[in-house]
N, C-alpha and C. Protein backbone atom coordinates (compact mmCIF):
# COMPACT_ATOMS: atom_id res chain seq x y z
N UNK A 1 -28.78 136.90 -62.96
CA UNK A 1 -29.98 136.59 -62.18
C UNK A 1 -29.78 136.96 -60.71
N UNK A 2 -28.78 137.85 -60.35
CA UNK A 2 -28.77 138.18 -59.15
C UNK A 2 -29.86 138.51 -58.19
N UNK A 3 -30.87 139.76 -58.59
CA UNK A 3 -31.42 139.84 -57.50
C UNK A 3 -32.34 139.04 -57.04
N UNK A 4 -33.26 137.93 -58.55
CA UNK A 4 -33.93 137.34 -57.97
C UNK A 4 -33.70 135.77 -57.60
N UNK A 5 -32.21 135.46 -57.54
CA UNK A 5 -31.68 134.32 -56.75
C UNK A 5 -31.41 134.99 -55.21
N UNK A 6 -30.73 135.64 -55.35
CA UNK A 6 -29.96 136.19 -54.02
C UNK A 6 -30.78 137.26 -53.06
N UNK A 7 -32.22 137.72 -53.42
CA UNK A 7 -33.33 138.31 -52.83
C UNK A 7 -34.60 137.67 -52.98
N UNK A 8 -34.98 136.55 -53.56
CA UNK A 8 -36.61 135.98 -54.00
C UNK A 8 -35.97 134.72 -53.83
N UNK A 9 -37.14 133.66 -53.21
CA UNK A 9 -37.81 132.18 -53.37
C UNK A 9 -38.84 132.25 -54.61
N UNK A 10 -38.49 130.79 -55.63
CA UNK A 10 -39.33 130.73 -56.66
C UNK A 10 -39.86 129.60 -55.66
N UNK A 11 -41.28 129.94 -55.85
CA UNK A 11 -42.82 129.41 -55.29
C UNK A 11 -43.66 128.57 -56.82
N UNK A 12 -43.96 127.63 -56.66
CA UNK A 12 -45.30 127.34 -57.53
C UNK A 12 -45.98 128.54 -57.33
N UNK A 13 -47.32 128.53 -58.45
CA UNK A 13 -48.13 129.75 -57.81
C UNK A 13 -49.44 129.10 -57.79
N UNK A 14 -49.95 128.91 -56.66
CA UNK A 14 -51.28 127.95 -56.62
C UNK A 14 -51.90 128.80 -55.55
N UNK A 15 -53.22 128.29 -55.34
CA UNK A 15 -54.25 128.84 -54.73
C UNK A 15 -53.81 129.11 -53.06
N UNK A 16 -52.97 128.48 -52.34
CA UNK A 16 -52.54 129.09 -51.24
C UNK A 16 -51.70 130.10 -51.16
N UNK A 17 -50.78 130.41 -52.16
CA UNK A 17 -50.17 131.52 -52.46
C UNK A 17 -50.76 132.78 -52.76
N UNK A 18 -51.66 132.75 -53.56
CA UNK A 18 -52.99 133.83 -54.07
C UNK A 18 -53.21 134.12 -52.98
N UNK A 19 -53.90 133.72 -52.42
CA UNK A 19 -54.44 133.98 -50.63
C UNK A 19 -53.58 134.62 -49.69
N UNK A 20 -52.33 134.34 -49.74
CA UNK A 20 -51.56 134.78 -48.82
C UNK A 20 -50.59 136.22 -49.44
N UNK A 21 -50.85 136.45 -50.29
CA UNK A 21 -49.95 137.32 -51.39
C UNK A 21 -50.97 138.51 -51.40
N UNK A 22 -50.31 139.92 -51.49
CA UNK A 22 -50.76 141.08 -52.42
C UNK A 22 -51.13 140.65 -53.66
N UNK A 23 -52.46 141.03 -54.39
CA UNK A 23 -52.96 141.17 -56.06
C UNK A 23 -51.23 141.48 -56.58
N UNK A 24 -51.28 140.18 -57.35
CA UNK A 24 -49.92 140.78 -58.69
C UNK A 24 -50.77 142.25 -59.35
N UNK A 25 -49.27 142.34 -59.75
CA UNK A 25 -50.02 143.65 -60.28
C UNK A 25 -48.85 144.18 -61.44
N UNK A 26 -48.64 143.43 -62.75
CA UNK A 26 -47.67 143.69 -63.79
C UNK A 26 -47.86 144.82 -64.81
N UNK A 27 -49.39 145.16 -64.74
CA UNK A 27 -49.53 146.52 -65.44
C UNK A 27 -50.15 145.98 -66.80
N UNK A 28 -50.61 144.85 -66.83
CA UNK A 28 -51.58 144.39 -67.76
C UNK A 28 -52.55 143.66 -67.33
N UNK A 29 -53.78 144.58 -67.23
CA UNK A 29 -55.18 143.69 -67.04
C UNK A 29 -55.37 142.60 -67.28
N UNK A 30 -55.18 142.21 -68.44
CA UNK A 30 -55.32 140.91 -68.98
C UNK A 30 -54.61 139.40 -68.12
N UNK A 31 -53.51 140.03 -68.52
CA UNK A 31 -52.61 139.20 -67.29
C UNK A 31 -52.71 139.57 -65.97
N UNK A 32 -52.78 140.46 -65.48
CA UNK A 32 -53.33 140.35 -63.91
C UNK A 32 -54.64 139.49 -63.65
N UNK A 33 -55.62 139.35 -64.56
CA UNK A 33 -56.66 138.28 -64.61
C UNK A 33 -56.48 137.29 -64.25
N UNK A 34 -55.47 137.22 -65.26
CA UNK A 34 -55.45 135.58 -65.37
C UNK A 34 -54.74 134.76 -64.10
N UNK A 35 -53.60 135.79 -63.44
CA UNK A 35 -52.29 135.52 -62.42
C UNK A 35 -53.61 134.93 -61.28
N UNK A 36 -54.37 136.02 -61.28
CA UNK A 36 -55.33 136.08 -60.26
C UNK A 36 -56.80 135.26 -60.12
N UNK A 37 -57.43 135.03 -61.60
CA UNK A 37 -58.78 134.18 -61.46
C UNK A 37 -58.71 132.79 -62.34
N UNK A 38 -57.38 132.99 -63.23
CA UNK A 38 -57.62 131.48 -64.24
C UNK A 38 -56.47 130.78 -64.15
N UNK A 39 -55.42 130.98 -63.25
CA UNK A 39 -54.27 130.28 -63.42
C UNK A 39 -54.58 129.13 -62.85
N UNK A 40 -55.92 128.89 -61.36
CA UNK A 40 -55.39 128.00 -60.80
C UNK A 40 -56.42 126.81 -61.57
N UNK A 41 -57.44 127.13 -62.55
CA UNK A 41 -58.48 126.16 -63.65
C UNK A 41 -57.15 125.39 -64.60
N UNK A 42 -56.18 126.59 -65.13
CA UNK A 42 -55.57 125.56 -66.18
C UNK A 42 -54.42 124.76 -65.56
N UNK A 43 -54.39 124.96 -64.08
CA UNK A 43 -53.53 123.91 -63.70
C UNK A 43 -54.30 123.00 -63.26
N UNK A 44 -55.26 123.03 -62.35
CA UNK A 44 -56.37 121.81 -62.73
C UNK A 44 -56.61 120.71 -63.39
N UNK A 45 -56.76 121.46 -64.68
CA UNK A 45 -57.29 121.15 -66.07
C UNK A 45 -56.17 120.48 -67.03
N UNK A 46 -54.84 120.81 -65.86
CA UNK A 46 -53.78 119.94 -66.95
C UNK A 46 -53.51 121.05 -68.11
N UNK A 47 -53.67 122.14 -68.12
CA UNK A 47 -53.56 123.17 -69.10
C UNK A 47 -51.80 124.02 -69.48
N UNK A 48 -51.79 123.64 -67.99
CA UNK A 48 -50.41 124.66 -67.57
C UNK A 48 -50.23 125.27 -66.53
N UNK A 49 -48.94 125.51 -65.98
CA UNK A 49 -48.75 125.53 -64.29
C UNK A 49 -48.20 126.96 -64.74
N UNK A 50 -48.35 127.13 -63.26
CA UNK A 50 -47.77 128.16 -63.13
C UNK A 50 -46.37 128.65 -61.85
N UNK A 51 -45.46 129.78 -61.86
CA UNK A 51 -44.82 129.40 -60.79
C UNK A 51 -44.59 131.09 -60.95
N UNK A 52 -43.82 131.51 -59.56
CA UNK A 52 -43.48 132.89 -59.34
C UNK A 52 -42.11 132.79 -58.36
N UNK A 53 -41.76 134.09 -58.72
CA UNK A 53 -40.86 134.47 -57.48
C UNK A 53 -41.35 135.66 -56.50
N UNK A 54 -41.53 135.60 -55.17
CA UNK A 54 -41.71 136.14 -54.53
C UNK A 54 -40.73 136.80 -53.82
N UNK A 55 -40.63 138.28 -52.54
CA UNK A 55 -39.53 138.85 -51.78
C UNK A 55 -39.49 138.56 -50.78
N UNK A 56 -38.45 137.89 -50.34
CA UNK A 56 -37.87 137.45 -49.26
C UNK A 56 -38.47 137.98 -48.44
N UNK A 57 -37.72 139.36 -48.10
CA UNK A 57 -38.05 140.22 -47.14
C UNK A 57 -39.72 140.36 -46.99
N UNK A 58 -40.72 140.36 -47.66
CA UNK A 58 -41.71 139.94 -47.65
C UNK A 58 -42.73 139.50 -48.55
N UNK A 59 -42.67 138.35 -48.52
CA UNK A 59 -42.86 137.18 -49.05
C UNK A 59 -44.77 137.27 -49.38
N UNK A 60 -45.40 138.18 -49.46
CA UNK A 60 -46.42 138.65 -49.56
C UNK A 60 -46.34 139.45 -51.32
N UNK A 61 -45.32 139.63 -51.92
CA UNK A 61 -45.17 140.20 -52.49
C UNK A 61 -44.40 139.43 -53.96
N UNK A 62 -45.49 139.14 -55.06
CA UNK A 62 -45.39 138.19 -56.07
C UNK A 62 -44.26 139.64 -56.87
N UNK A 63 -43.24 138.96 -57.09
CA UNK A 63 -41.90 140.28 -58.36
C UNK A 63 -42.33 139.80 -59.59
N UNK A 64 -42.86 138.47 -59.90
CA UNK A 64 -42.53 138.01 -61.40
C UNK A 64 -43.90 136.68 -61.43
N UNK A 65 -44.21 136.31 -62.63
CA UNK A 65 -44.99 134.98 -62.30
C UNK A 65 -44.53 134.46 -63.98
N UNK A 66 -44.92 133.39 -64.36
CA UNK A 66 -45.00 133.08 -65.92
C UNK A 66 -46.16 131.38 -65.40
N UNK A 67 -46.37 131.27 -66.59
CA UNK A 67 -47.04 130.02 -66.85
C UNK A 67 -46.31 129.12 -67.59
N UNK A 68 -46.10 127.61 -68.41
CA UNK A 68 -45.40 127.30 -68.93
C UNK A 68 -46.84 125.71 -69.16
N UNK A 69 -46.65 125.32 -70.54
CA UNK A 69 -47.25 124.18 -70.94
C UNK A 69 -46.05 123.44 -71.91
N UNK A 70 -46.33 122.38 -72.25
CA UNK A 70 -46.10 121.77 -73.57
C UNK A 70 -46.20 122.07 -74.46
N UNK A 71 -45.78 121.88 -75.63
CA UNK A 71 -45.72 122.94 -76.79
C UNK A 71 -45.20 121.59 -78.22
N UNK A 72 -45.22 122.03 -78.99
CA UNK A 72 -43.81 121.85 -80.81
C UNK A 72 -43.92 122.95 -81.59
N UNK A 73 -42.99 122.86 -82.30
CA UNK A 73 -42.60 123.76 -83.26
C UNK A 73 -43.05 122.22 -84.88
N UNK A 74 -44.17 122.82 -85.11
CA UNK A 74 -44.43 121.73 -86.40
C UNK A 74 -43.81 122.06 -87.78
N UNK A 75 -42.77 121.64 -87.80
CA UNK A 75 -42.00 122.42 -89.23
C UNK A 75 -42.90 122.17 -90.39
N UNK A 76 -43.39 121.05 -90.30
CA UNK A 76 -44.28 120.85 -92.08
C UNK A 76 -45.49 121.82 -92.42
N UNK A 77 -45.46 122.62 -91.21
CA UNK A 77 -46.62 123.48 -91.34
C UNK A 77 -46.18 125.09 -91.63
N UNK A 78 -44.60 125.41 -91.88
CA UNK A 78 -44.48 127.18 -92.41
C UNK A 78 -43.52 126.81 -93.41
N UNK A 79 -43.49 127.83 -94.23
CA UNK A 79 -43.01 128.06 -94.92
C UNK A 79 -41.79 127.64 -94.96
N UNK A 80 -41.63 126.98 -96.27
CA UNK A 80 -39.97 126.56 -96.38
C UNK A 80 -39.09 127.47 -96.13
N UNK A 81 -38.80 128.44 -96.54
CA UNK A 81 -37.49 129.64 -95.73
C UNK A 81 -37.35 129.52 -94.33
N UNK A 82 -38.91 129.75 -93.80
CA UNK A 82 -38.97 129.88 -92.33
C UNK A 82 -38.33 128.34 -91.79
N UNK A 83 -39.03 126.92 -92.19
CA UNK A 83 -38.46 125.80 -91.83
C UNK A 83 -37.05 125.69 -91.72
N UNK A 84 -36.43 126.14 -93.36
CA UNK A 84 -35.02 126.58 -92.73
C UNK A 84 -34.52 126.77 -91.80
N UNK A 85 -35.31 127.93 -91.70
CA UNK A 85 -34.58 128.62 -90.28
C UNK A 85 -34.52 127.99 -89.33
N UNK A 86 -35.60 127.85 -88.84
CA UNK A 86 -35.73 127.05 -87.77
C UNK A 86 -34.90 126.02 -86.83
N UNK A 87 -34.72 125.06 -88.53
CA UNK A 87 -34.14 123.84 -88.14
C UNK A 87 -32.59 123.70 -88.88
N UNK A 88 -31.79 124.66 -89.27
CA UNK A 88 -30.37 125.01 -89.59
C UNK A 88 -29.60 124.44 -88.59
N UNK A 89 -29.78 124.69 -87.36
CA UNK A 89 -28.71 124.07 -86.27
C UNK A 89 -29.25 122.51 -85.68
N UNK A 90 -29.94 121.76 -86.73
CA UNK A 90 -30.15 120.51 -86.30
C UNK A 90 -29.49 119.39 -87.20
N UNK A 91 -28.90 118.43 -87.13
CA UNK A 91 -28.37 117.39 -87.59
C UNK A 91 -29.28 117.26 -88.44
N UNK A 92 -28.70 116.79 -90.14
CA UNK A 92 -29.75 116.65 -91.34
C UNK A 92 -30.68 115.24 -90.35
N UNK A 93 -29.41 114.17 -90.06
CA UNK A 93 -29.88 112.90 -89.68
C UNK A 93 -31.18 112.46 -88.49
N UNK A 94 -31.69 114.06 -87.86
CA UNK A 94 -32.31 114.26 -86.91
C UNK A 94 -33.72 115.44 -87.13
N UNK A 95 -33.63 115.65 -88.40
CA UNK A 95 -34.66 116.32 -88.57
C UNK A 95 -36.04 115.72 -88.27
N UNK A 96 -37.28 116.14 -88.23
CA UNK A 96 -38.09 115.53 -87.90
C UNK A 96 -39.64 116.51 -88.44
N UNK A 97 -40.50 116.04 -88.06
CA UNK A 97 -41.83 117.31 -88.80
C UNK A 97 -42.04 118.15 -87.60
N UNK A 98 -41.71 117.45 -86.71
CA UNK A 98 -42.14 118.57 -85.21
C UNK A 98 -40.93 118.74 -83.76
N UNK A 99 -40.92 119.31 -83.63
CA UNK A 99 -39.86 119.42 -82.70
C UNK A 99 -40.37 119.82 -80.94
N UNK A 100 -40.11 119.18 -79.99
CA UNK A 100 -40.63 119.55 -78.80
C UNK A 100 -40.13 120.71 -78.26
N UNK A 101 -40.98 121.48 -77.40
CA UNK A 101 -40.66 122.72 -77.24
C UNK A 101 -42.17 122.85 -75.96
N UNK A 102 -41.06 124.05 -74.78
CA UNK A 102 -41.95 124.43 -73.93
C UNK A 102 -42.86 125.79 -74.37
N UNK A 103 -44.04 125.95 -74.00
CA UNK A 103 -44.36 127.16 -74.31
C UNK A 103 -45.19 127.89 -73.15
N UNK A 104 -43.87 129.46 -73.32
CA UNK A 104 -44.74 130.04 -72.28
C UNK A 104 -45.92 131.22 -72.38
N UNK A 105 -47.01 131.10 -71.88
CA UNK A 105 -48.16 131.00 -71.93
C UNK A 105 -48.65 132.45 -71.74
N UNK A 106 -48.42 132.60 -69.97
CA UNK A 106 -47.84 133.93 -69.16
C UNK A 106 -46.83 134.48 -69.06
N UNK A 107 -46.43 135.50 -68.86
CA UNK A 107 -45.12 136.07 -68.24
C UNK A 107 -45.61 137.32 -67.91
N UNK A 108 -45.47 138.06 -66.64
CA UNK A 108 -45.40 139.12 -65.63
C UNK A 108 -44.01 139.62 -64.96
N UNK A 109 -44.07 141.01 -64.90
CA UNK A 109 -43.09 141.03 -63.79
C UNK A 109 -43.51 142.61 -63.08
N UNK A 110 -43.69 142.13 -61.95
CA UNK A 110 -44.35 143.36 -61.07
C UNK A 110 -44.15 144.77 -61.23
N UNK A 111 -45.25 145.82 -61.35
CA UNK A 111 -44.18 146.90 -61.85
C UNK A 111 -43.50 147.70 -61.24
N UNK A 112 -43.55 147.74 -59.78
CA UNK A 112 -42.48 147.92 -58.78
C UNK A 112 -41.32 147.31 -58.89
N UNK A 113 -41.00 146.59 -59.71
CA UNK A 113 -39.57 145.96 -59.51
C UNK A 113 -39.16 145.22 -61.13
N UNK A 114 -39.58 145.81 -61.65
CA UNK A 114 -38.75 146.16 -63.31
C UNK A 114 -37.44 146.20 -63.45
N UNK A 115 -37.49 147.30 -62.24
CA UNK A 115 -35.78 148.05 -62.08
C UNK A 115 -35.45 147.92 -61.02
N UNK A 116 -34.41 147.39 -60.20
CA UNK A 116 -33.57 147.41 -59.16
C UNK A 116 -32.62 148.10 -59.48
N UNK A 117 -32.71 148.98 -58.22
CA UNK A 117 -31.24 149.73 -57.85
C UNK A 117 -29.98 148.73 -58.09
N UNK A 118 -29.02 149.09 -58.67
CA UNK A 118 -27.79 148.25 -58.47
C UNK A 118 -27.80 147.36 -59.19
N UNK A 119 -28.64 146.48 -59.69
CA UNK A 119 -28.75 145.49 -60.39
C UNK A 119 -28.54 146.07 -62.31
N UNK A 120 -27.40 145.40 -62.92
CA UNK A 120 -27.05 145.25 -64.25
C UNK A 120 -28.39 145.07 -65.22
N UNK A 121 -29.11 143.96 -64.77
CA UNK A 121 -30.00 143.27 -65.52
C UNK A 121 -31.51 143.48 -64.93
N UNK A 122 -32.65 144.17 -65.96
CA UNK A 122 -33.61 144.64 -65.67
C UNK A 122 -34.09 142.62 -65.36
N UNK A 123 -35.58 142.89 -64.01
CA UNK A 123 -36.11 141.86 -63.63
C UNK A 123 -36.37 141.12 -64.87
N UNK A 124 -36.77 141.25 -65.74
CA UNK A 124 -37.42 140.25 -66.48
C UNK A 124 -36.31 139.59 -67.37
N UNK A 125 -35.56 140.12 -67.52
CA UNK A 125 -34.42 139.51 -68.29
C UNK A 125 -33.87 138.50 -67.38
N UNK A 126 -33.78 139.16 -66.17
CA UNK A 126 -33.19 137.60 -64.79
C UNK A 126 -34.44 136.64 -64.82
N UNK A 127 -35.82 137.16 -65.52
CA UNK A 127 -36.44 136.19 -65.27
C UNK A 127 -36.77 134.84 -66.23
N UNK A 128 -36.07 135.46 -67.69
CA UNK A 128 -36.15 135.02 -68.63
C UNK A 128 -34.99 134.00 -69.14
N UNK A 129 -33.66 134.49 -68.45
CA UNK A 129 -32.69 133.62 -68.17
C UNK A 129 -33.09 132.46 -67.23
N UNK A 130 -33.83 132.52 -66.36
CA UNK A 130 -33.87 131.58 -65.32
C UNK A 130 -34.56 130.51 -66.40
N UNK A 131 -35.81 131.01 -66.83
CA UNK A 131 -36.82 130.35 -67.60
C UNK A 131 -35.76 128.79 -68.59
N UNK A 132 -34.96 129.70 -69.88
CA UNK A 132 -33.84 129.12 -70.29
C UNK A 132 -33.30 128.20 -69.25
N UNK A 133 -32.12 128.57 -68.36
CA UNK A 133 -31.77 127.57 -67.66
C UNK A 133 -32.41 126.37 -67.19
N UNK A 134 -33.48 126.49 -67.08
CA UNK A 134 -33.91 125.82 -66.29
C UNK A 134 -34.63 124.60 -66.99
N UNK A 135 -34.48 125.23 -68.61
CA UNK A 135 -34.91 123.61 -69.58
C UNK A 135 -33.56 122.82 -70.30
N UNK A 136 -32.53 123.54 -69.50
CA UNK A 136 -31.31 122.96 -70.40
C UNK A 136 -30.72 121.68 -69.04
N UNK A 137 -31.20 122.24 -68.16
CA UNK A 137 -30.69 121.68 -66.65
C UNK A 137 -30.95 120.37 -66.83
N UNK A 138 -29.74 119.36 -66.42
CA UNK A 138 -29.60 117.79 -66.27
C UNK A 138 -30.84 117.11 -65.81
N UNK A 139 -31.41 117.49 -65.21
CA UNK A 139 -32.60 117.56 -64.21
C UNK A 139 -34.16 117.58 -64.53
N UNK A 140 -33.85 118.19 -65.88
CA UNK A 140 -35.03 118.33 -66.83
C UNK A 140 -35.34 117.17 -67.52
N UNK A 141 -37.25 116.28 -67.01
CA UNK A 141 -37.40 115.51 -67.26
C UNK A 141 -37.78 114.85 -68.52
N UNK A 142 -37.69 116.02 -69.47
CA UNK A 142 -38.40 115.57 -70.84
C UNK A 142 -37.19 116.65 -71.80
N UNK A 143 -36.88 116.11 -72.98
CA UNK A 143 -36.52 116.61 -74.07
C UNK A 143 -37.37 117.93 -74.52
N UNK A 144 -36.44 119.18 -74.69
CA UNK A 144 -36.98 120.14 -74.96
C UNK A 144 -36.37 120.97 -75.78
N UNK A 145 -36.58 121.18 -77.36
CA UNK A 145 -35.26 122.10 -77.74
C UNK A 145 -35.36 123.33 -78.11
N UNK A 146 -37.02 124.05 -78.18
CA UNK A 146 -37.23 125.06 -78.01
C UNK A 146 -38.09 125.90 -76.94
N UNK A 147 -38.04 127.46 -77.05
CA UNK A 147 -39.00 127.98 -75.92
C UNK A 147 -39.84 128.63 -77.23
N UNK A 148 -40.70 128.55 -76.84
CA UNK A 148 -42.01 129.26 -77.77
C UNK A 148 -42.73 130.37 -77.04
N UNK A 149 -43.22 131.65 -78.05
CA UNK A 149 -44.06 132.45 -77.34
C UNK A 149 -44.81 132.95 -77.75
N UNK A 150 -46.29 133.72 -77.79
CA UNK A 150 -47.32 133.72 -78.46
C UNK A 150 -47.44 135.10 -77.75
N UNK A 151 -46.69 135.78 -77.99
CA UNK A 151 -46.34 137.48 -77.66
C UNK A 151 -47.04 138.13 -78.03
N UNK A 152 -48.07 139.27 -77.13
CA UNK A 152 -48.56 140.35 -78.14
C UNK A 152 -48.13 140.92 -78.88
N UNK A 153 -49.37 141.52 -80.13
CA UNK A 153 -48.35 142.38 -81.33
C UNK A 153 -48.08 143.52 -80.79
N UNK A 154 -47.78 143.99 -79.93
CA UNK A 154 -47.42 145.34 -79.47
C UNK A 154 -46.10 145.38 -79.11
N UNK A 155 -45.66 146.58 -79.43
CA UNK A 155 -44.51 147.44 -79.36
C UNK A 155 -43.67 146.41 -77.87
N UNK A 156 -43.71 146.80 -77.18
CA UNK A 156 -43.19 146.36 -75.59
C UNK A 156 -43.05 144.70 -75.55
N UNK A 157 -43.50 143.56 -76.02
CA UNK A 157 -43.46 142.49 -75.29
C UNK A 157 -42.94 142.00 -76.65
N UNK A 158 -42.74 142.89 -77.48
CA UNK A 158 -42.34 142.08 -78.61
C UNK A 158 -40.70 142.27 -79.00
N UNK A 159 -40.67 143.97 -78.23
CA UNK A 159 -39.38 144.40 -77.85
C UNK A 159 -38.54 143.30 -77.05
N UNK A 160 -39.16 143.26 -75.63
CA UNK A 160 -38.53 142.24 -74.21
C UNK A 160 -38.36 140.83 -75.15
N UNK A 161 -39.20 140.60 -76.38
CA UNK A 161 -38.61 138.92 -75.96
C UNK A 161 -37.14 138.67 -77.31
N UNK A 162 -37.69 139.97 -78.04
CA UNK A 162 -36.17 140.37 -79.39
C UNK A 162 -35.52 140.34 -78.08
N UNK A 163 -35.03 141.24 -77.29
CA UNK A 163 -33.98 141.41 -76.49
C UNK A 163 -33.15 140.34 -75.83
N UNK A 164 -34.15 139.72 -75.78
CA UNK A 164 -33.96 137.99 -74.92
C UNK A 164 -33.52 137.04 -76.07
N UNK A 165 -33.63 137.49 -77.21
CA UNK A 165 -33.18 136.83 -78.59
C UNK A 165 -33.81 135.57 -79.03
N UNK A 166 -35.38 136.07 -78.56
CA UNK A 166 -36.42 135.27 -79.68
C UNK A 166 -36.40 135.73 -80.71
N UNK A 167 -36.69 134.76 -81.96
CA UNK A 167 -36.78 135.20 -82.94
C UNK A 167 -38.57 134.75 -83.92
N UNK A 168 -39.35 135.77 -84.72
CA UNK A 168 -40.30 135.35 -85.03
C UNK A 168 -40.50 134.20 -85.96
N UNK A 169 -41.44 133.14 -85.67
CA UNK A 169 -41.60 132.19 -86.04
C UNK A 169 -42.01 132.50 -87.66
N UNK A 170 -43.42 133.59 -88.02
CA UNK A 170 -43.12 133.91 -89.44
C UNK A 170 -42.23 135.07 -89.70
N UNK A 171 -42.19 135.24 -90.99
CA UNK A 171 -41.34 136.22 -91.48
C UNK A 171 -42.14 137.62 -91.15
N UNK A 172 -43.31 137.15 -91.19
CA UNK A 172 -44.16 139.17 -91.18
C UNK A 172 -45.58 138.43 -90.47
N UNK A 173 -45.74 139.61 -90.35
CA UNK A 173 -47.49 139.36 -89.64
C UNK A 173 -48.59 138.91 -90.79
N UNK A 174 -48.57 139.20 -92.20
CA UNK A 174 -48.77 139.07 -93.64
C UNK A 174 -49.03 137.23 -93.67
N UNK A 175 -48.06 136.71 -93.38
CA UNK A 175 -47.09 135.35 -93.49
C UNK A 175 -47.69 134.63 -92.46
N UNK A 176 -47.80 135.08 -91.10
CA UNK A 176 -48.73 134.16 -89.86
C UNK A 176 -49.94 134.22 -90.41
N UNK A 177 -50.75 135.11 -90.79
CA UNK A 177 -52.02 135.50 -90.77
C UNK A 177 -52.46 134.25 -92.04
N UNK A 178 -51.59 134.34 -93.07
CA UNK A 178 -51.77 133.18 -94.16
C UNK A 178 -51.66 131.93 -93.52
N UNK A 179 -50.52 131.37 -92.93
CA UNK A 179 -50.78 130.08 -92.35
C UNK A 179 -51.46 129.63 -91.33
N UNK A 180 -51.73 130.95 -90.42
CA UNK A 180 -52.47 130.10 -89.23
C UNK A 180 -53.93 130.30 -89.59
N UNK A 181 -54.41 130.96 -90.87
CA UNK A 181 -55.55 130.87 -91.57
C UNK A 181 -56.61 132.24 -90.55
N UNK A 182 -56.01 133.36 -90.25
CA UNK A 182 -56.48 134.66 -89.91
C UNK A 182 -56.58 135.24 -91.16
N UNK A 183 -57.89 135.89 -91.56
CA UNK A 183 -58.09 136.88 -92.55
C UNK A 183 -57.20 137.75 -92.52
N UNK A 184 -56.88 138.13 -93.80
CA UNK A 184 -55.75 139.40 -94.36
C UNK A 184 -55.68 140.98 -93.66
N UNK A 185 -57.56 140.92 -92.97
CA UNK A 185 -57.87 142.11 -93.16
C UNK A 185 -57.73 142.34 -91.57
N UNK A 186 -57.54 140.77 -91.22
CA UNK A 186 -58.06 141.38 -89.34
C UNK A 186 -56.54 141.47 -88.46
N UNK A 187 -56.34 142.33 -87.75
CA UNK A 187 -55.53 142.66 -87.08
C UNK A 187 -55.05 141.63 -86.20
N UNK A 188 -54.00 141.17 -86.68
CA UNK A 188 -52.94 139.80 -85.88
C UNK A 188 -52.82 140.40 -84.05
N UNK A 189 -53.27 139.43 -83.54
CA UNK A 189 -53.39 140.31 -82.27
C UNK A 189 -51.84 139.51 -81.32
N UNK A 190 -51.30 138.71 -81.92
CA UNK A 190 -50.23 137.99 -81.13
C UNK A 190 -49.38 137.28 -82.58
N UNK A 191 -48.17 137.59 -81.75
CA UNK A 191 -46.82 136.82 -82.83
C UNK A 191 -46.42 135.89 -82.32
N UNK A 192 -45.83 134.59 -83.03
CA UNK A 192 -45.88 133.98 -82.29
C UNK A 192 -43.84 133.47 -82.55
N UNK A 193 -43.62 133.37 -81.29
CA UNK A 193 -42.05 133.43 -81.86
C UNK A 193 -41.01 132.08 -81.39
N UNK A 194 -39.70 132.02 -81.17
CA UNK A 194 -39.41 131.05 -80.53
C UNK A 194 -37.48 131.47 -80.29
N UNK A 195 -37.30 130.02 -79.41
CA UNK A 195 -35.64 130.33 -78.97
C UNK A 195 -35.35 129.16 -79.32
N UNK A 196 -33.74 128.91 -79.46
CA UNK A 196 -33.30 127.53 -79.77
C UNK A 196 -32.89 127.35 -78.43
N UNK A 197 -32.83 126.46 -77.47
CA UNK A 197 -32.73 126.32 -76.23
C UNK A 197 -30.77 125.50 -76.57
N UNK A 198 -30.55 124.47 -78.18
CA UNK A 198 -29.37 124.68 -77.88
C UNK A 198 -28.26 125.41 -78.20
N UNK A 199 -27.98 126.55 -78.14
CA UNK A 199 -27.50 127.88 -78.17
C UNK A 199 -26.95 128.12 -76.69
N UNK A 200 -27.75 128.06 -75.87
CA UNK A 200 -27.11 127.60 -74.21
C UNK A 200 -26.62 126.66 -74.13
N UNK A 201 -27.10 125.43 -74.52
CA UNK A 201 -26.30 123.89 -74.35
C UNK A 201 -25.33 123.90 -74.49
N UNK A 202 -25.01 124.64 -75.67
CA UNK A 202 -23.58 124.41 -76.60
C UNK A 202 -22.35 125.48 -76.10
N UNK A 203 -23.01 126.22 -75.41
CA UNK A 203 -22.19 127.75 -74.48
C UNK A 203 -21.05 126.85 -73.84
């Protein structure tokens, strides 16, 4: 997480920040929308916050943003294989039907700064580590044992979060579409996946 500890302040991202900041600009409409006209309703609304890192050097300039809500992982609701999976690294004596888990909502990362010179680790991966850390941390006020993500089905975001070593919540797009009760025929527009958060704990 070098450059964006040791070059960026993580900021909430609220309506005085918007104002004072360049338009994010991550290279998806959709999410540039939202960074920009709906983030500050679902924090409002109790929906989900949001936070960013901005550049030091000038601080006008949003590198990364994500959103983050409340979340579970409801095991009684997929498939027994998949439940397996899921819940393999949990004490039989601690199993449960649902498991708490953060879920993130948004994630951006500016497309000027993807890549740093010099830096090992592309931005979003420092940003995605931080994300992790930061629910395993002593400090963290609520029990949390997974990260959840509701990833587009496309090539790229489904790549970044494999890389980050999410893994998909169903087995196939076939398999979501049956349980979360989407017709066979209509095009799954998001996967929805997850991390075991203790996998770091246990590091």
């Amino acid at each position: 997480m070098g450059f964006l500890l040791n070059n960026c302040t993580f900021r909430v991202y609220d309506s005085e920040l918007i104002d004072s900041c360049e338009p994010f600009d991550c290279g998806n409409a959709d999410l540039n929308d939202f960074f920009r006209n709906d983030s500050i309703n679902y924090h409002s609304e109790l929906l989900g916050k949001s936070y960013c890192f901005t550049l030091d050097e000038n601080p006008q300039i949003i590198v990364c943003a994500f959103t983050i809500s409340n979340d579970s992982i409801k095991t009684f609701l997929l498939p027994n294989a998949r439940k397996k999976k899921v819940i393999k690294d949990i004490p039989r004596e601690k199993t449960m039907k649902s498991y708490p888990a953060v879920l993130i909502g948004r994630l951006g990362v500016n497309t000027n700064y993807r890549f740093i010179k010099g830096e090992t680790e592309r931005t979003g991966k420092q940003l995605m580590d931080f994300i992790k850390s930061w629910f395993i941390d002593g400090a963290n006020k609520t029990g949390c044992r997974f990260i959840v993500v509701d990833s587009y089905n496309e090539v790229a975001p489904l790549r970044y979060y494999t890389e980050n070593d999410f893994i998909p919540l169903f087995s196939s797009d076939d398999q979501e579409k049956e349980y979360t009760g989407i017709p066979l025929e209509a095009l799954l527009p998001t996967r929805l996946m997850y991390f075991d958060l203790i996998i770091l704990k246990n590091k």
